[in-house]
PDB file of N, CA and C in Angstrom:
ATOM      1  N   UNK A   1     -29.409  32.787  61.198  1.00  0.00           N
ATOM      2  CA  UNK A   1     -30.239  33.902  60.850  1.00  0.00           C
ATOM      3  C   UNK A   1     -29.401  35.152  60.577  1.00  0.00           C
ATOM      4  N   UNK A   2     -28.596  35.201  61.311  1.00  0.00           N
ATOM      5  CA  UNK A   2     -27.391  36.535  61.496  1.00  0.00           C
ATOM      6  C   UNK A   2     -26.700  36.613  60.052  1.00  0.00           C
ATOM      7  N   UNK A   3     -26.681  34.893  60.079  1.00  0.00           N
ATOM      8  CA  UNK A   3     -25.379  35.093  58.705  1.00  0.00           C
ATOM      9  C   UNK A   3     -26.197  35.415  57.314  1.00  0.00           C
ATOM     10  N   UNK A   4     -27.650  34.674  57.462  1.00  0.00           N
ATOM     11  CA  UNK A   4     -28.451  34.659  56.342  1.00  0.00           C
ATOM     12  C   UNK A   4     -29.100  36.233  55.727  1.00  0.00           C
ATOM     13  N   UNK A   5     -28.633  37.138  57.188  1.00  0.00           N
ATOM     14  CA  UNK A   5     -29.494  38.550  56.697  1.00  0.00           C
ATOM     15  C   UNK A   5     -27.479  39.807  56.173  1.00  0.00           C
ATOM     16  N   UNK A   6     -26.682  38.918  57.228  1.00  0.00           N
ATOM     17  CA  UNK A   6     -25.121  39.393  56.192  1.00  0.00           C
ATOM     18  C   UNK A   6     -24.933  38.937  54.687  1.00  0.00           C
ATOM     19  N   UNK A   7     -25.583  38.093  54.523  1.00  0.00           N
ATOM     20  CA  UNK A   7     -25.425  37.675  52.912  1.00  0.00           C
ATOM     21  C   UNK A   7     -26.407  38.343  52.143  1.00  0.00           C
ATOM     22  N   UNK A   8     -27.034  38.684  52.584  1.00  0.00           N
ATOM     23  CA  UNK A   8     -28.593  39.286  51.525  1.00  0.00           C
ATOM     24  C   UNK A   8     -28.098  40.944  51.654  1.00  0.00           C
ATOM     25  N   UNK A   9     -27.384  41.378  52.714  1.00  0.00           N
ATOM     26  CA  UNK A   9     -26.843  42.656  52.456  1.00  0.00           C
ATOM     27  C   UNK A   9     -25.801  42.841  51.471  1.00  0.00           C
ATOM     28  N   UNK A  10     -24.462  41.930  51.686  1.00  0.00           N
ATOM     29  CA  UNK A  10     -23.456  41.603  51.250  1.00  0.00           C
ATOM     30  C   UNK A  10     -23.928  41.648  49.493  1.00  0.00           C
ATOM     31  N   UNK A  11     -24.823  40.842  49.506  1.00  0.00           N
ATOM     32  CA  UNK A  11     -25.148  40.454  48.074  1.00  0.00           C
ATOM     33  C   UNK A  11     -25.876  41.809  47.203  1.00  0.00           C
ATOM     34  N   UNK A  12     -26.712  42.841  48.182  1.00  0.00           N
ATOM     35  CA  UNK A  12     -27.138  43.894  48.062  1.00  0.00           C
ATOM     36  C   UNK A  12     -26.216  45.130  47.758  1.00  0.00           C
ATOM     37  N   UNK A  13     -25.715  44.951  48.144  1.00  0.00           N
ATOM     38  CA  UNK A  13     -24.264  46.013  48.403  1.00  0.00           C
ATOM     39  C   UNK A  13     -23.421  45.830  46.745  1.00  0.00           C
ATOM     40  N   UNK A  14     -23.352  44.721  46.843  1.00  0.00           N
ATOM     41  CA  UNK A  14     -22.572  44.185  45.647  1.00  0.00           C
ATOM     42  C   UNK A  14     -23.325  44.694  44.642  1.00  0.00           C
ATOM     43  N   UNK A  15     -24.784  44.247  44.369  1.00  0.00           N
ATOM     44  CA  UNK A  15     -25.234  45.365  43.451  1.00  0.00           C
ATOM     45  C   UNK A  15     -25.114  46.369  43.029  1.00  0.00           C
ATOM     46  N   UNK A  16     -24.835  47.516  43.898  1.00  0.00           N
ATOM     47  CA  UNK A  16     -25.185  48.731  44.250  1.00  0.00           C
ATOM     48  C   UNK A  16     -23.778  49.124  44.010  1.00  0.00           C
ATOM     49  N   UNK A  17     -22.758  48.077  43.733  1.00  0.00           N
ATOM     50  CA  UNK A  17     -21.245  48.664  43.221  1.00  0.00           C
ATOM     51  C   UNK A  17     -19.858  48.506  44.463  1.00  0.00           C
ATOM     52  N   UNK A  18     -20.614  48.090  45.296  1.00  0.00           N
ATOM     53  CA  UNK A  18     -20.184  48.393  46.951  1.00  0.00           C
ATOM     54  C   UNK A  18     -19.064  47.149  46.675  1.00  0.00           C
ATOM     55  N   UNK A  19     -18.780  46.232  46.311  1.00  0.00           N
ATOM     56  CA  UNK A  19     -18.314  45.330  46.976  1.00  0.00           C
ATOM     57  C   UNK A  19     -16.897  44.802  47.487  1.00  0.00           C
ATOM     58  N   UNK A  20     -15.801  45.734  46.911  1.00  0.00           N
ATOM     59  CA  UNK A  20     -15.013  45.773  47.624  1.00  0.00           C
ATOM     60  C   UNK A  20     -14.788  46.501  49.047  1.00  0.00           C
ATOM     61  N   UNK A  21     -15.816  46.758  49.754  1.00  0.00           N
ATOM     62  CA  UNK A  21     -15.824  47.102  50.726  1.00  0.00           C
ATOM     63  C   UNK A  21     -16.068  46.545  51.702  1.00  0.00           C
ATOM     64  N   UNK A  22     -16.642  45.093  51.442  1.00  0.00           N
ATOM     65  CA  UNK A  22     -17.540  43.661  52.219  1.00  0.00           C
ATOM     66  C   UNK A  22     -16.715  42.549  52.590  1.00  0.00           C
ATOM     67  N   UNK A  23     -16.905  42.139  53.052  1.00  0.00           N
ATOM     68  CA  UNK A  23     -16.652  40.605  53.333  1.00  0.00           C
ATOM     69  C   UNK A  23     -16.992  39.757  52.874  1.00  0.00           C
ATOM     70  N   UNK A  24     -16.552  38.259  52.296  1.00  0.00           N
ATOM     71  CA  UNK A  24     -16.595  37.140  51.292  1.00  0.00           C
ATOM     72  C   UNK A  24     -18.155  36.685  51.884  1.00  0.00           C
ATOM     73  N   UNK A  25     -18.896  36.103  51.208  1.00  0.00           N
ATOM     74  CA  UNK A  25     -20.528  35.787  51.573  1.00  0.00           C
ATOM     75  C   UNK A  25     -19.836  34.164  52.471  1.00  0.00           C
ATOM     76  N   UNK A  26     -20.709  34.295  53.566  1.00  0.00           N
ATOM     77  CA  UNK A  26     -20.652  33.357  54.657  1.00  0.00           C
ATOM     78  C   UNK A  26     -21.238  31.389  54.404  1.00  0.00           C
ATOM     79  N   UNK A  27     -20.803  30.676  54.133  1.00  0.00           N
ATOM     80  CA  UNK A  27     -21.150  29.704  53.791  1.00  0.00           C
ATOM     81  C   UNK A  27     -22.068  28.823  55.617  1.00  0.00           C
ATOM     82  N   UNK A  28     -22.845  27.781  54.737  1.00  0.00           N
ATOM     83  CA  UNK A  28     -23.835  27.743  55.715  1.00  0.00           C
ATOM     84  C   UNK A  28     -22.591  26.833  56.660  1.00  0.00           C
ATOM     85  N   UNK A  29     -23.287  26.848  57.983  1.00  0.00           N
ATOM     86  CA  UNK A  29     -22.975  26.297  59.049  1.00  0.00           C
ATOM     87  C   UNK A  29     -21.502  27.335  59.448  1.00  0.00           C
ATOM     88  N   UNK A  30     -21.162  28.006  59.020  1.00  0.00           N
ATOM     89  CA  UNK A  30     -19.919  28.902  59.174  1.00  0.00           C
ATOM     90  C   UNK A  30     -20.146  30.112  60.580  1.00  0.00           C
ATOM     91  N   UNK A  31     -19.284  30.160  61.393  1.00  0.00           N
ATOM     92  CA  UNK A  31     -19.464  30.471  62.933  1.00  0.00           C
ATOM     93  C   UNK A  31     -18.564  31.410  63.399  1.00  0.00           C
ATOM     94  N   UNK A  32     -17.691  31.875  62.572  1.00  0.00           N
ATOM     95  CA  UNK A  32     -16.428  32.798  62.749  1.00  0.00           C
ATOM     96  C   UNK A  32     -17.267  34.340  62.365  1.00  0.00           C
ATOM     97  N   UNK A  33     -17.173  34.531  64.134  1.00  0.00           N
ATOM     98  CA  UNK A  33     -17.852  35.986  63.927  1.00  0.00           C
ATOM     99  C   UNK A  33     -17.042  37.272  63.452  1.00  0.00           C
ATOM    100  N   UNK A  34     -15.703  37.054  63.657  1.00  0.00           N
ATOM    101  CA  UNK A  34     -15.082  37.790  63.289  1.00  0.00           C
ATOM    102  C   UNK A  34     -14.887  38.069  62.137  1.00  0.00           C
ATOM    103  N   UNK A  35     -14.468  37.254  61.196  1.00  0.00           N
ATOM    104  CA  UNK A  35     -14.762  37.144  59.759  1.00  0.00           C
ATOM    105  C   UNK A  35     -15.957  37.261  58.821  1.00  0.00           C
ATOM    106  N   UNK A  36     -16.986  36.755  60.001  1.00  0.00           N
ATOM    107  CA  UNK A  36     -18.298  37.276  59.107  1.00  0.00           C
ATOM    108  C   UNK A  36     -18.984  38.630  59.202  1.00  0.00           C
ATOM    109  N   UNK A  37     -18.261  39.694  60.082  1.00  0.00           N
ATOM    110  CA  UNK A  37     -18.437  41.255  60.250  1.00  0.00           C
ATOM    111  C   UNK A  37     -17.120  41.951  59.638  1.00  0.00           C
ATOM    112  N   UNK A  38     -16.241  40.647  58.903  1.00  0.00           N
ATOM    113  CA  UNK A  38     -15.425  41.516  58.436  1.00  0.00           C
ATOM    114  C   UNK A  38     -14.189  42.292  59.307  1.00  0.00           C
ATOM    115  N   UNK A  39     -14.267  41.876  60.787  1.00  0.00           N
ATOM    116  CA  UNK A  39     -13.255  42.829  61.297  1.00  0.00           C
ATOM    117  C   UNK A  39     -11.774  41.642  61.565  1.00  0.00           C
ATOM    118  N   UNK A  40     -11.524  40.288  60.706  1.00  0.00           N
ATOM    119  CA  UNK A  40      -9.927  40.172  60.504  1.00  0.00           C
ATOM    120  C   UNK A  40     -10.187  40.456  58.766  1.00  0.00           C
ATOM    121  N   UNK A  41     -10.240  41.324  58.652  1.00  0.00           N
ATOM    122  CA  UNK A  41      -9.695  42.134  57.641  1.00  0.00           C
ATOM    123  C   UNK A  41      -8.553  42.448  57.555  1.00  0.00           C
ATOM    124  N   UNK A  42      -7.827  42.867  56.622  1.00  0.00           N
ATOM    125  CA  UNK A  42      -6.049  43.314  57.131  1.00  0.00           C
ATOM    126  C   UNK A  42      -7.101  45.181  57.026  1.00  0.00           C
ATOM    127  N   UNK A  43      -7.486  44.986  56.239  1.00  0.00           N
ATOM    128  CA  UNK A  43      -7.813  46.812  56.473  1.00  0.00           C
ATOM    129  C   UNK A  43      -8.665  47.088  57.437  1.00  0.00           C
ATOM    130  N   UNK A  44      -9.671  46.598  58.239  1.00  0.00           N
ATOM    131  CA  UNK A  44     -10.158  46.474  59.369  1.00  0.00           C
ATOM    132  C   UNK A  44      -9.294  46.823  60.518  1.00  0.00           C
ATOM    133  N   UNK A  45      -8.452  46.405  60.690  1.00  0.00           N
ATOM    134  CA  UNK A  45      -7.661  45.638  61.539  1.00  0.00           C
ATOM    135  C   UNK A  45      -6.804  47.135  61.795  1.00  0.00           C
ATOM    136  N   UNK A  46      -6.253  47.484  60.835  1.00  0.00           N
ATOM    137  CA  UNK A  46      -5.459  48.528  60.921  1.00  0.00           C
ATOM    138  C   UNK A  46      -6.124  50.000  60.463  1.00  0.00           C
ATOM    139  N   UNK A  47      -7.188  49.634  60.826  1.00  0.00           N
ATOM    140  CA  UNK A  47      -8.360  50.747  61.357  1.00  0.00           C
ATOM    141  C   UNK A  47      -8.346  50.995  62.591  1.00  0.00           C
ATOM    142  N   UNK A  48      -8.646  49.620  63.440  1.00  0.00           N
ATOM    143  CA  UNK A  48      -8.940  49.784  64.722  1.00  0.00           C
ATOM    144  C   UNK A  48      -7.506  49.947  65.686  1.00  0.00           C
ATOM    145  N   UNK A  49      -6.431  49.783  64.636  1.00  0.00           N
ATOM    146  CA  UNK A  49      -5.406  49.388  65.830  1.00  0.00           C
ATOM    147  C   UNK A  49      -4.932  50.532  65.633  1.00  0.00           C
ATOM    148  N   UNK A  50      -5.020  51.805  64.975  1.00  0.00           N
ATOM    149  CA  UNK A  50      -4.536  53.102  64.284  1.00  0.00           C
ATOM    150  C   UNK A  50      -5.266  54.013  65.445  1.00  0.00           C
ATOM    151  N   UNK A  51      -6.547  53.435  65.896  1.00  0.00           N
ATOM    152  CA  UNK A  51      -7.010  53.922  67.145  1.00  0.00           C
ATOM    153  C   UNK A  51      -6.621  54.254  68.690  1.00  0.00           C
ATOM    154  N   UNK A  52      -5.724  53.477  68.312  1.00  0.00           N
ATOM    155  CA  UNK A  52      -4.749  53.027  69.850  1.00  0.00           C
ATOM    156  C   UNK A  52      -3.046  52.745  69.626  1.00  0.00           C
ATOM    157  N   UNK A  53      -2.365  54.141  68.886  1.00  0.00           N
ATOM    158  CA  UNK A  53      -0.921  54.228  68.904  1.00  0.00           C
ATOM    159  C   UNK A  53      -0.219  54.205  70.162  1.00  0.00           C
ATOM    160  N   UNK A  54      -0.848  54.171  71.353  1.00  0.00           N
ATOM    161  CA  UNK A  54      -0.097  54.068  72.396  1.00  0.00           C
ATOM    162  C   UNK A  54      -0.204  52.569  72.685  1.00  0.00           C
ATOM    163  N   UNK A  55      -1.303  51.917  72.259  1.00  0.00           N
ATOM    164  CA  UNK A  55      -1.429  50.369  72.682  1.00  0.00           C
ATOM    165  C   UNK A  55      -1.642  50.679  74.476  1.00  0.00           C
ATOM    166  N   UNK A  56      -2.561  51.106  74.377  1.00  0.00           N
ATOM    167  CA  UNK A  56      -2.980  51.191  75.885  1.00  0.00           C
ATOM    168  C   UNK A  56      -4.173  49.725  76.352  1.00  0.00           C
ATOM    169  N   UNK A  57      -4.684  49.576  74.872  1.00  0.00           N
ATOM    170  CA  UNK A  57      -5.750  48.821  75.253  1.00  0.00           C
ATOM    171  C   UNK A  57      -5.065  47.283  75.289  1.00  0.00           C
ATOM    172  N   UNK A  58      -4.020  47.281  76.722  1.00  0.00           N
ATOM    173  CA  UNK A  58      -3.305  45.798  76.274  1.00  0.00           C
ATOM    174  C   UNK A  58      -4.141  44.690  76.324  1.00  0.00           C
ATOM    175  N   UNK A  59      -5.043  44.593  76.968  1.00  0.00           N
ATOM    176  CA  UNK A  59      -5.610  43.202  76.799  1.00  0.00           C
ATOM    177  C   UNK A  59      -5.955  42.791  74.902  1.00  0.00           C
ATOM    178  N   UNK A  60      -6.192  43.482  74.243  1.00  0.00           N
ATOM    179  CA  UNK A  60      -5.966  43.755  72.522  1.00  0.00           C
ATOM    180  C   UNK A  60      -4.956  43.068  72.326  1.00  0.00           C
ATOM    181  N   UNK A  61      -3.759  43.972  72.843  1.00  0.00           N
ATOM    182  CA  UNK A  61      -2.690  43.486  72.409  1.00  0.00           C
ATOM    183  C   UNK A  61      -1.580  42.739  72.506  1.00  0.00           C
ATOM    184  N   UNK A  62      -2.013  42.374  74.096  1.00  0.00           N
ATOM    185  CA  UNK A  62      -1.898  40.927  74.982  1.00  0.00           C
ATOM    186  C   UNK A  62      -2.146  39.473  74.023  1.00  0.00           C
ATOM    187  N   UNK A  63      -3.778  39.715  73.202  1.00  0.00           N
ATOM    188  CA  UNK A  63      -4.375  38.672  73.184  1.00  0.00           C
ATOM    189  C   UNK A  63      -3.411  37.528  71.482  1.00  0.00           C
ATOM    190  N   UNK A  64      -2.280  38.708  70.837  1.00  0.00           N
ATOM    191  CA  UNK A  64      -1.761  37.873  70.128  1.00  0.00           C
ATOM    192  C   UNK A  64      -2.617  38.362  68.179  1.00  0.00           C
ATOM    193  N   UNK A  65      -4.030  38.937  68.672  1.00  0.00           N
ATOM    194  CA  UNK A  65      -4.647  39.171  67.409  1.00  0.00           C
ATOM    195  C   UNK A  65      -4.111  39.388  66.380  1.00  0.00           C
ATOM    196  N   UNK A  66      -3.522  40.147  66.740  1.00  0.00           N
ATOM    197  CA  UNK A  66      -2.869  41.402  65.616  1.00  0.00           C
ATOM    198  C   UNK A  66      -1.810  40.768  64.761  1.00  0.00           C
ATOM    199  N   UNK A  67      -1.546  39.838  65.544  1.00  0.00           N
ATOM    200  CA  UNK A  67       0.158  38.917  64.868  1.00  0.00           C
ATOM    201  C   UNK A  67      -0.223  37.556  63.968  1.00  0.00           C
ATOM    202  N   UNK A  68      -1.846  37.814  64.203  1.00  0.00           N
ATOM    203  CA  UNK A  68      -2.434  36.520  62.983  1.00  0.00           C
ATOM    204  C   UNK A  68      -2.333  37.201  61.623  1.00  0.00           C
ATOM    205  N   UNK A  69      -2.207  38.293  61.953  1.00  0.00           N
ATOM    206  CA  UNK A  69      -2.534  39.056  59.741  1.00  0.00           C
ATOM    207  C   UNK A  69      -1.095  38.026  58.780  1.00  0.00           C
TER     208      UNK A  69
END
């Protein structure tokens, strides 16, 4: 249901001119939440981690994430 109302936005957006700003439309049975909100993005990514130049939030940066881009 989640993914079916991200694609009808996604697809909305795209209309509207938006779409390099989105994430690739979610194919059925597809479960990767991260990817389907878009946040392993490489520009995502170095949004949120631009948030935290001290890297305080180690469990983040413990967890290895950041070294998948």
């Amino acid at each position: 249901m989640v993914r079916e109302r991200v694609n009808q936005e996604n697809i909305r957006q795209n209309r509207s001119g938006k779409q390099d700003l989105l994430p690739p439309l979610q194919p059925q049975g597809s479960i990767d939440g991260l990817k389907m909100f878009g946040f392993s993005s490489t520009s995502i990514i170095q949004v949120i981690e631009d948030l935290d130049p001290t890297r305080q939030c180690s469990e983040y940066w413990s967890s290895g994430f950041h070294a998948q881009l």
